[in-house]
Protein backbone atom coordinates (compact mmCIF):
# COMPACT_ATOMS: atom_id res chain seq x y z
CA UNK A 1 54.18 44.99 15.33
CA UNK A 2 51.36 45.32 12.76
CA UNK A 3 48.76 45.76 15.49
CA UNK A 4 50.56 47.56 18.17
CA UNK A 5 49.69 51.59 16.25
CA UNK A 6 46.28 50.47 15.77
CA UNK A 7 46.23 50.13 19.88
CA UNK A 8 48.41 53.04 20.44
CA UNK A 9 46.22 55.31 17.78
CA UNK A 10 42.72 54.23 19.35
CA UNK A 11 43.62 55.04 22.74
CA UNK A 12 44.88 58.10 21.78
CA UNK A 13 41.72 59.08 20.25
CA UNK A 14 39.58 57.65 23.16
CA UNK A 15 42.13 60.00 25.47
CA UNK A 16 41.31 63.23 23.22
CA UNK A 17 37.28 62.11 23.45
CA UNK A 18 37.81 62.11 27.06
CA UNK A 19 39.67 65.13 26.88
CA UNK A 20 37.15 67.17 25.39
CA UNK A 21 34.11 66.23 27.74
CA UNK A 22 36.63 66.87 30.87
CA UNK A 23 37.81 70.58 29.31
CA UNK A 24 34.38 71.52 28.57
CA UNK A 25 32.83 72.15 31.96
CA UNK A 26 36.68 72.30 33.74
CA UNK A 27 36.25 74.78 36.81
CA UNK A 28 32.43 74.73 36.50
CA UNK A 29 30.75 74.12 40.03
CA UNK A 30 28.22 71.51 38.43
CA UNK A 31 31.01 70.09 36.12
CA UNK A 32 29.51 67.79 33.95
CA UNK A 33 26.20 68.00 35.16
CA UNK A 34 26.16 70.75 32.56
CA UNK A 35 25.94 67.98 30.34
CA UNK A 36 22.04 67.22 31.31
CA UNK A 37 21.03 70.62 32.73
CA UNK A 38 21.63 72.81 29.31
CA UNK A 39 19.86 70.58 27.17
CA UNK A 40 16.79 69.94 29.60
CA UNK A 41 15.97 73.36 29.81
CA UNK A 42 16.65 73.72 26.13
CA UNK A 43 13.69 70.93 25.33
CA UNK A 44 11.75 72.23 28.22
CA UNK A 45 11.58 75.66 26.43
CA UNK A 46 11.11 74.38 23.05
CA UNK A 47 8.47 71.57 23.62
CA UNK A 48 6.58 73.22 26.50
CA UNK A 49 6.53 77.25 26.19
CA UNK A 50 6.91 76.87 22.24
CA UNK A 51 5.12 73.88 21.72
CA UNK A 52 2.03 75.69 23.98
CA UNK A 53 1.84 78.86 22.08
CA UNK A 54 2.06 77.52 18.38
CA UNK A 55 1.45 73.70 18.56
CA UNK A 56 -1.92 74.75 16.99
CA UNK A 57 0.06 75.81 13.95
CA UNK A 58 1.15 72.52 13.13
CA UNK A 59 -1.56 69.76 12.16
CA UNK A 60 -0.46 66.09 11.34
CA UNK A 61 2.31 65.43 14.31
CA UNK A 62 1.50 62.43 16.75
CA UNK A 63 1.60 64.93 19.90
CA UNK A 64 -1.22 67.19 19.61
CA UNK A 65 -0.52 70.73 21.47
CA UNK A 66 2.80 69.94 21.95
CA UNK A 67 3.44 69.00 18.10
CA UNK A 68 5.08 72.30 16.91
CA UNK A 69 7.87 71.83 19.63
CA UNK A 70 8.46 68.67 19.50
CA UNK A 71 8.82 69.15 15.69
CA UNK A 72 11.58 72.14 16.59
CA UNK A 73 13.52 69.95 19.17
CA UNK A 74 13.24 67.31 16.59
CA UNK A 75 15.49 69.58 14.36
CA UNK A 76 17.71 71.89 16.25
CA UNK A 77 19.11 68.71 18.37
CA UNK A 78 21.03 67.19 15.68
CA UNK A 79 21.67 70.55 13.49
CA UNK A 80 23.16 71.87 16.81
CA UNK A 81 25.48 68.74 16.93
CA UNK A 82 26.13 68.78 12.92
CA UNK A 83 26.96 72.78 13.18
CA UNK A 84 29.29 71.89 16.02
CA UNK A 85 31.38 69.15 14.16
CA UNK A 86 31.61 71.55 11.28
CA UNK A 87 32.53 74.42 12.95
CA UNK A 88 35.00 72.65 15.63
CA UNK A 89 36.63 70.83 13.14
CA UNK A 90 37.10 73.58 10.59
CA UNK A 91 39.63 75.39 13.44
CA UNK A 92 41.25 71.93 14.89
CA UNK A 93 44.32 72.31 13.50
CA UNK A 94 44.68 75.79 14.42
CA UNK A 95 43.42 75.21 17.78
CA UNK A 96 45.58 71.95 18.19
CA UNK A 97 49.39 73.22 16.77
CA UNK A 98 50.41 73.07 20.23
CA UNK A 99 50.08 69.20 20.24
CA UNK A 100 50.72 68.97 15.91
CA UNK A 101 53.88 70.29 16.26
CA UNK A 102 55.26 68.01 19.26
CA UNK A 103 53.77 64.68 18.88
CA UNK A 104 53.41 62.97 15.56
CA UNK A 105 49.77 62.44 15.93
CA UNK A 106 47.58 61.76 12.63
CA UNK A 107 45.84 64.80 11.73
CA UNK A 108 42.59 63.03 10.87
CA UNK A 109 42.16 61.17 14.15
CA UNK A 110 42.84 64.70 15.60
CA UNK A 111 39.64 65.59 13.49
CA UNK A 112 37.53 62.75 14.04
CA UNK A 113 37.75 63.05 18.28
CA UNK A 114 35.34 66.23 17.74
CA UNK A 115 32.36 64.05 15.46
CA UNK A 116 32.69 61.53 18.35
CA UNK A 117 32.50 64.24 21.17
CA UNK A 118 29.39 65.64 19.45
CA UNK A 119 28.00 62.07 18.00
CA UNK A 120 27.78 60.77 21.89
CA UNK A 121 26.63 64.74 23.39
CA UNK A 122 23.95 64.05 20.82
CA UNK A 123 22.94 60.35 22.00
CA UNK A 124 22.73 61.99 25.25
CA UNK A 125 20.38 64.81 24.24
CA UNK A 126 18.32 62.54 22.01
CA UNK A 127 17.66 60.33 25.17
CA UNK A 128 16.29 63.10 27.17
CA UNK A 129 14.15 63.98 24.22
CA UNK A 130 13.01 61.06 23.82
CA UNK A 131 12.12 60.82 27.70
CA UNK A 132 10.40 64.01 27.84
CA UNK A 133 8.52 63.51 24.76
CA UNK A 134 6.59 60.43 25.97
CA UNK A 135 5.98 62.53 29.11
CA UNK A 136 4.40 64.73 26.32
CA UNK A 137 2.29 62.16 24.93
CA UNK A 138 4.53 61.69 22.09
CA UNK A 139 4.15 57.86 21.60
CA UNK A 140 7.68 56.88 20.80
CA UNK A 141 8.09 55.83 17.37
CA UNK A 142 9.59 52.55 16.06
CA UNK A 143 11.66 55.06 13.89
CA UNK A 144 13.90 55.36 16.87
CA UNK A 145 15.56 51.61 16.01
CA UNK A 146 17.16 53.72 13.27
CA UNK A 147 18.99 56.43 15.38
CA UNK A 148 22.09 54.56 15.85
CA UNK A 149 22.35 54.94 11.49
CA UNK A 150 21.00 57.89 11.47
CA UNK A 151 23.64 59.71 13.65
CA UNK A 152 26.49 58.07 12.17
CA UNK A 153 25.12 59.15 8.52
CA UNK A 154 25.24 62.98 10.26
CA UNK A 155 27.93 62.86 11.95
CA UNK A 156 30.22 61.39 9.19
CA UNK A 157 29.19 64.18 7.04
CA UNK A 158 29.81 66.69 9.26
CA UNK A 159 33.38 65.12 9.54
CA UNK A 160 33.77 65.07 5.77
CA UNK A 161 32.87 68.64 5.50
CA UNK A 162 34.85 69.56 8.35
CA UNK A 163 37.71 68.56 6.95
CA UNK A 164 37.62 70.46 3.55
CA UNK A 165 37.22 73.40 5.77
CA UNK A 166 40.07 72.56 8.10
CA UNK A 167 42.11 72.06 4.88
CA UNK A 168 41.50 74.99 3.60
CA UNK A 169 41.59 77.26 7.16
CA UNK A 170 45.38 76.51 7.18
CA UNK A 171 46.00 78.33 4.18
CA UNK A 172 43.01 80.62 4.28
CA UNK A 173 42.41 82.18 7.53
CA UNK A 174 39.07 84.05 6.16
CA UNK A 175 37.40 80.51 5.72
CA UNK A 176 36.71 80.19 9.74
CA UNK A 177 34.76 83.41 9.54
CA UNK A 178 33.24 82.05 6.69
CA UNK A 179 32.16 78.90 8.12
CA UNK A 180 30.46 80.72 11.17
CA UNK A 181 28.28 83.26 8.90
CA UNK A 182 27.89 80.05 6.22
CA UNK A 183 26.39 77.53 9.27
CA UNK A 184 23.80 80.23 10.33
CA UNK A 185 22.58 81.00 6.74
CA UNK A 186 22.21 77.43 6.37
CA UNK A 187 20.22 76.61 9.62
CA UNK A 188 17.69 79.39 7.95
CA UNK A 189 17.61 77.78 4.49
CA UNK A 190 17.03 74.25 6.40
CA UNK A 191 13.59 73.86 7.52
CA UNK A 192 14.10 73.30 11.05
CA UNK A 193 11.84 75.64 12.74
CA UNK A 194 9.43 75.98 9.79
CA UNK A 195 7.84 73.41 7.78
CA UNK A 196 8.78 72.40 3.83
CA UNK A 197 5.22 72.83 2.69
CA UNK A 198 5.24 76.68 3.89
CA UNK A 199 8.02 78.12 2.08
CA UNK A 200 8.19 78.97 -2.06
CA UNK A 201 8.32 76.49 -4.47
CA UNK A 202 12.16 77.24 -5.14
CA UNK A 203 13.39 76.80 -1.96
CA UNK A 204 11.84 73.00 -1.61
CA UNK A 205 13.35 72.11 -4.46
CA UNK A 206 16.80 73.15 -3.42
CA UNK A 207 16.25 71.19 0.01
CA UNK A 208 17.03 67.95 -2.50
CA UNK A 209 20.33 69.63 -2.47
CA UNK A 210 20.43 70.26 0.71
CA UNK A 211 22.77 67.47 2.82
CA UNK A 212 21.17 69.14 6.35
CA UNK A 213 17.84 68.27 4.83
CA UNK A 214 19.34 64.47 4.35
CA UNK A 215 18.81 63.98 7.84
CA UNK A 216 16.65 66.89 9.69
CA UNK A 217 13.63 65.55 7.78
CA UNK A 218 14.64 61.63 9.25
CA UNK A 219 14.61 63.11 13.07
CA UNK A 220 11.04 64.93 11.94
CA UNK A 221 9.60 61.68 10.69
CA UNK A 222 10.57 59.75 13.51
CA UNK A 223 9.71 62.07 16.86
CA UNK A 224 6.48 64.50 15.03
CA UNK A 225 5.23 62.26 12.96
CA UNK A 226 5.39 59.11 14.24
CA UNK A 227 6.85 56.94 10.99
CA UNK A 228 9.61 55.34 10.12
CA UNK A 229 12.73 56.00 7.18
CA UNK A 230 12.90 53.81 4.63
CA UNK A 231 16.26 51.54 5.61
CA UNK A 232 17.53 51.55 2.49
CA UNK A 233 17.43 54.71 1.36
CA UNK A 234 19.17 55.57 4.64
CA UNK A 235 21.94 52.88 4.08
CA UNK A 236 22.33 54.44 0.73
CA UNK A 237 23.16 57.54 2.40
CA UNK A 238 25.60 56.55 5.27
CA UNK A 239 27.38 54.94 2.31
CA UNK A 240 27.37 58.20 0.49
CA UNK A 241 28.85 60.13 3.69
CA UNK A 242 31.53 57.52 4.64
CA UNK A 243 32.73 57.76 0.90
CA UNK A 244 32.92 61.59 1.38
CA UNK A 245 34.80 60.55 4.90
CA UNK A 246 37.50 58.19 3.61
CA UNK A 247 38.17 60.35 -0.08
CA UNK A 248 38.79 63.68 2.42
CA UNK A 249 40.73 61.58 4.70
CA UNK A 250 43.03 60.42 1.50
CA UNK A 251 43.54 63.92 0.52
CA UNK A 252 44.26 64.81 3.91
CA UNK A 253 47.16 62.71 4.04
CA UNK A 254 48.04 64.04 1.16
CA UNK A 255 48.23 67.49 1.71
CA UNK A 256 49.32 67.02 5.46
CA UNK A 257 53.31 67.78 4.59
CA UNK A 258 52.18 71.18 3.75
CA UNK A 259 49.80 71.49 6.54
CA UNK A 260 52.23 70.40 8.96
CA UNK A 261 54.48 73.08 7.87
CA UNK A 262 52.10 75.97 7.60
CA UNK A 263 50.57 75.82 11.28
């Protein structure tokens, strides 16, 4: 009996993963080819038109012309999937009633679907980066051995701070407006499509604050410039997020009488 809700609950969550990628694209012509095509001629555009009219502008990557875009891709690529778990799972429980209020589903495996989704559309993207900058002349980097880490370190974050917003969203409708304006303020304060050494003294410092920062600067190391993060100090981090994970998950549980009851 003891293992039978661990079987039921994981295939439920594997169903809502599969879910997702199937009501994405659902009545699109190209269906889940949508899945390559958008983020190909996102990394074309980046890499080749932005990466030929400023790679000049950025000495020190490994990929010459094509450094300043590869640098870009480098960033937006996982910000796009951390701002997406954020976002997403700030709303889940208002988006999801339908199903909270019928089947007794947990609410945090109903969260965690969306980091998945987003973890695997960004394994996906990275590979086609990865791909096209070789093409580039972008010598991979043995960095890339660390991806696997690296994404779960994002993606649990984003799933830890996810929650506190979905928490709160439930009681405060004004917090998913808040999230959206919040997530684009931060993707300017983050330097994705600028470099750290450019901007005032006070705003590097605050990038030690900075959780984005924790692992944009990882993806920059590894695809512009070549090196590799130091394992450790990774590890330390992951630990750090899943912490964050499992102490929101606790209060979760605790507040989900109440949450059950407002939505």
């Amino acid at each position: 009996m003891s293992v039978r809700p661990a079987h039921i609950n994981l295939s439920l969550l594997w169903h809502f993963v599969r879910q997702d990628f199937a009501d994405r694209y659902s009545g699109a012509a190209l269906g889940r080819s949508w899945l390559l095509i958008a983020p190909l001629v996102q990394i074309f555009i980046f890499t080749v038109v932005f990466g030929g009219l400023l790679g000049s502008r950025l000495p020190g990557t490994q990929s010459g012309t094509f450094g300043y875009g590869i640098y870009l891709v480098a960033g937006i690529l996982p910000w796009t999937a951390f701002a997406a778990t954020v976002s997403r799972t700030t709303t889940v429980f208002l988006d999801k009633r339908g199903i909270l209020t019928k089947v007794p589903v947990s609410l945090a495996m109903m969260a965690v679907h969306i980091a998945i989704v987003e973890g695997l559309t960004l394994v996906g993207t990275l590979g086609l980066f990865t791909a096209i900058a070789v093409l580039l002349s972008a010598p991979p980097s043995p960095g890339i051995l660390y991806l696997p880490l690296l994404i779960l370190f994002q993606q649990t974050l984003a799933f830890a701070l996810g929650l506190v917003c979905a928490i709160l969203t439930v009681f405060i409708r004004d917090v998913r407006e808040l999230v959206g304006v919040g997530l684009m303020v931060w993707f300017w304060m983050t330097p994705i499509v600028y470099v750290i050494d450019i901007v005032p003294g006070l705003l590097q410092a605050a990038q030690s604050v900075n959780p984005a920062w924790l692992f944009v600067a990882e993806y920059h190391k590894i695809y512009a410039y070549g090196a590799v993060p130091d394992a450790g100090l990774l590890l330390a981090k992951l630990a750090g997020a899943l912490i964050a994970a499992a102490v929101m998950v606790w209060l979760l549980s605790r507040a989900e009488r109440a949450i059950r009851d407002v939505i």
